[in-house]
N, C-alpha and C. Protein backbone atom coordinates (compact mmCIF):
# COMPACT_ATOMS: atom_id res chain seq x y z
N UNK A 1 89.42 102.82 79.34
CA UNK A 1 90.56 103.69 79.42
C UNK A 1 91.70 102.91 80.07
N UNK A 2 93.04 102.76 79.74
CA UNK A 2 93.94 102.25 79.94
C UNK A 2 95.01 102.70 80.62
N UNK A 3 95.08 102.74 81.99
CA UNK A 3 96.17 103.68 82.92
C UNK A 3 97.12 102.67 83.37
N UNK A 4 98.45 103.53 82.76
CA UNK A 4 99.90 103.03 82.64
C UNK A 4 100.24 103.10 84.38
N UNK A 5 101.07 101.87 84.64
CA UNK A 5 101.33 102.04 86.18
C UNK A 5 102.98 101.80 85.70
N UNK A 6 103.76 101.92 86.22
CA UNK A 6 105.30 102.08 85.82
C UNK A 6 105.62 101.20 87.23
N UNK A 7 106.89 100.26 86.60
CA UNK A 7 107.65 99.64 87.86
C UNK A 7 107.03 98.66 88.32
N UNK A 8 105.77 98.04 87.96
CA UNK A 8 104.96 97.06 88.68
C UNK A 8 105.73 95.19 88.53
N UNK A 9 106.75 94.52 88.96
CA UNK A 9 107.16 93.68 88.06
C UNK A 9 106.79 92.25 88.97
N UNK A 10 106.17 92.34 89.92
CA UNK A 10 105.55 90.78 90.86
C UNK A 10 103.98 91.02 91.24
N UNK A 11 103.37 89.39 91.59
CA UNK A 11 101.63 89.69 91.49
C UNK A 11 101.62 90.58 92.96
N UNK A 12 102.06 90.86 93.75
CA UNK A 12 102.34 91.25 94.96
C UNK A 12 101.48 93.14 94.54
N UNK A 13 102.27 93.01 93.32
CA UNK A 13 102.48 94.50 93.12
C UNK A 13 100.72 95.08 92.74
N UNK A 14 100.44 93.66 92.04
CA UNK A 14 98.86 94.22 91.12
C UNK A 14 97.92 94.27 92.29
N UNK A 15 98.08 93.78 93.65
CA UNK A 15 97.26 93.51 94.61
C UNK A 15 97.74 95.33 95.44
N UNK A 16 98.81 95.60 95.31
CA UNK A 16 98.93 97.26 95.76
C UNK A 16 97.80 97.79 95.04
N UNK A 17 98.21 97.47 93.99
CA UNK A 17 97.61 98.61 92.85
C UNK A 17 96.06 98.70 92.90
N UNK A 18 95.48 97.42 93.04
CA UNK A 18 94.00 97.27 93.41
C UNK A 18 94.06 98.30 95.10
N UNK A 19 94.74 98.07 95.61
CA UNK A 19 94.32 98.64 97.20
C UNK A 19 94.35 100.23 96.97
N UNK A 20 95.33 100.69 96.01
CA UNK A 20 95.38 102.26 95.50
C UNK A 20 94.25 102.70 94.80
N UNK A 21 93.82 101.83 94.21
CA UNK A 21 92.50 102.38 93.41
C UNK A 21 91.31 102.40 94.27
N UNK A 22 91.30 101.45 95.10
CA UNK A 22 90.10 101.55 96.27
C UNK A 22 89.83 102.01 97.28
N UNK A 23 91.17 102.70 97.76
CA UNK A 23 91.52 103.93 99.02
C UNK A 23 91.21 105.26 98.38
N UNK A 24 91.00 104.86 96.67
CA UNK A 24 90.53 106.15 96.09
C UNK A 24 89.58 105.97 95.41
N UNK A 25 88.85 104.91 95.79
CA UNK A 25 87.11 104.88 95.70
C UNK A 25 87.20 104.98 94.10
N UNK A 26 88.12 104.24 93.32
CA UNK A 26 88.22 103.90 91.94
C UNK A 26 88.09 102.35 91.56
N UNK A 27 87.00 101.86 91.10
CA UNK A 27 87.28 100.28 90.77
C UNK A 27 87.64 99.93 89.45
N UNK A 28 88.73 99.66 88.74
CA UNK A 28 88.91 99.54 87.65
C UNK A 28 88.62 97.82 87.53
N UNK A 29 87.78 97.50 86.19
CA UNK A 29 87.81 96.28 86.22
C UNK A 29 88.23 95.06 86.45
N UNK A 30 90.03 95.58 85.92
CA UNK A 30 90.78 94.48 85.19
C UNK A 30 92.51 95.07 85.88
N UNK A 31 92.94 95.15 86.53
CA UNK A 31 93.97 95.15 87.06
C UNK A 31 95.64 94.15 86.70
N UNK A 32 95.96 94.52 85.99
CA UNK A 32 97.34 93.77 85.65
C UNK A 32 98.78 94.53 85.86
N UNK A 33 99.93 93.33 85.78
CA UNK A 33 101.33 94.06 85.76
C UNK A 33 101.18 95.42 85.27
N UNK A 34 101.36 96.70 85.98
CA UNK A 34 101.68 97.81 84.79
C UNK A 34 100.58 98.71 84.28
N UNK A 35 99.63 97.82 84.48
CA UNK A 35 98.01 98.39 84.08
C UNK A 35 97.05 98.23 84.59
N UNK A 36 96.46 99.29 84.26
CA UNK A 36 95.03 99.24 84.81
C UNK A 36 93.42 99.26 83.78
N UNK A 37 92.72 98.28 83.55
CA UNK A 37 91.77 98.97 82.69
C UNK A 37 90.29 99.43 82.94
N UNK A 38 90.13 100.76 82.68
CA UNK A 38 88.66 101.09 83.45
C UNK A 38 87.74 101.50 82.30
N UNK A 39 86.56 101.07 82.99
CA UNK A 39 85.21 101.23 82.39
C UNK A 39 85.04 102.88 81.38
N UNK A 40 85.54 103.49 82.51
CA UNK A 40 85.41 104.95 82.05
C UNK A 40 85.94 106.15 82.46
N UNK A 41 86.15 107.23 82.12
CA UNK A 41 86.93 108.03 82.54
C UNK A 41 86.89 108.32 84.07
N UNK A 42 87.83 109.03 84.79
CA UNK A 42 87.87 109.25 86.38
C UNK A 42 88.85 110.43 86.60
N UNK A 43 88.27 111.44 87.38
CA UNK A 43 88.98 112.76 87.83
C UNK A 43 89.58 112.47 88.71
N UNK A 44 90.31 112.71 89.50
CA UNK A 44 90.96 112.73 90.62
C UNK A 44 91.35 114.01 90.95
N UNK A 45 91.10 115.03 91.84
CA UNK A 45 91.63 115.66 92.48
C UNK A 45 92.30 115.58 93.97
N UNK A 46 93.82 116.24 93.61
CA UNK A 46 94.16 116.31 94.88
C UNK A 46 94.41 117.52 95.79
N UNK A 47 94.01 117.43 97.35
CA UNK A 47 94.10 118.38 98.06
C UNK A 47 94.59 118.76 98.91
């Protein structure tokens, strides 16, 4: 599954984006500018 990240434009940014996915106990494989690609689907609720 392929989740669009908007605004991402230095490697600075893909190393956020890994720390966002793992403060939310999400590991997506493959982490790039802008994207994210994961194994498989993921809920997120917020509360």
């Amino acid at each position: 599954m392929k989740i669009g990240i908007k605004n991402k434009i230095c490697a600075r940014c893909v190393q956020a984006e890994s720390q966002a996915f793992a403060s939310l106990d999400i590991q997506p494989p493959d982490v790039r500018l802008g994207e994210a690609w994961a194994s498989r689907s993921t809920t997120y609720n917020r509360q």
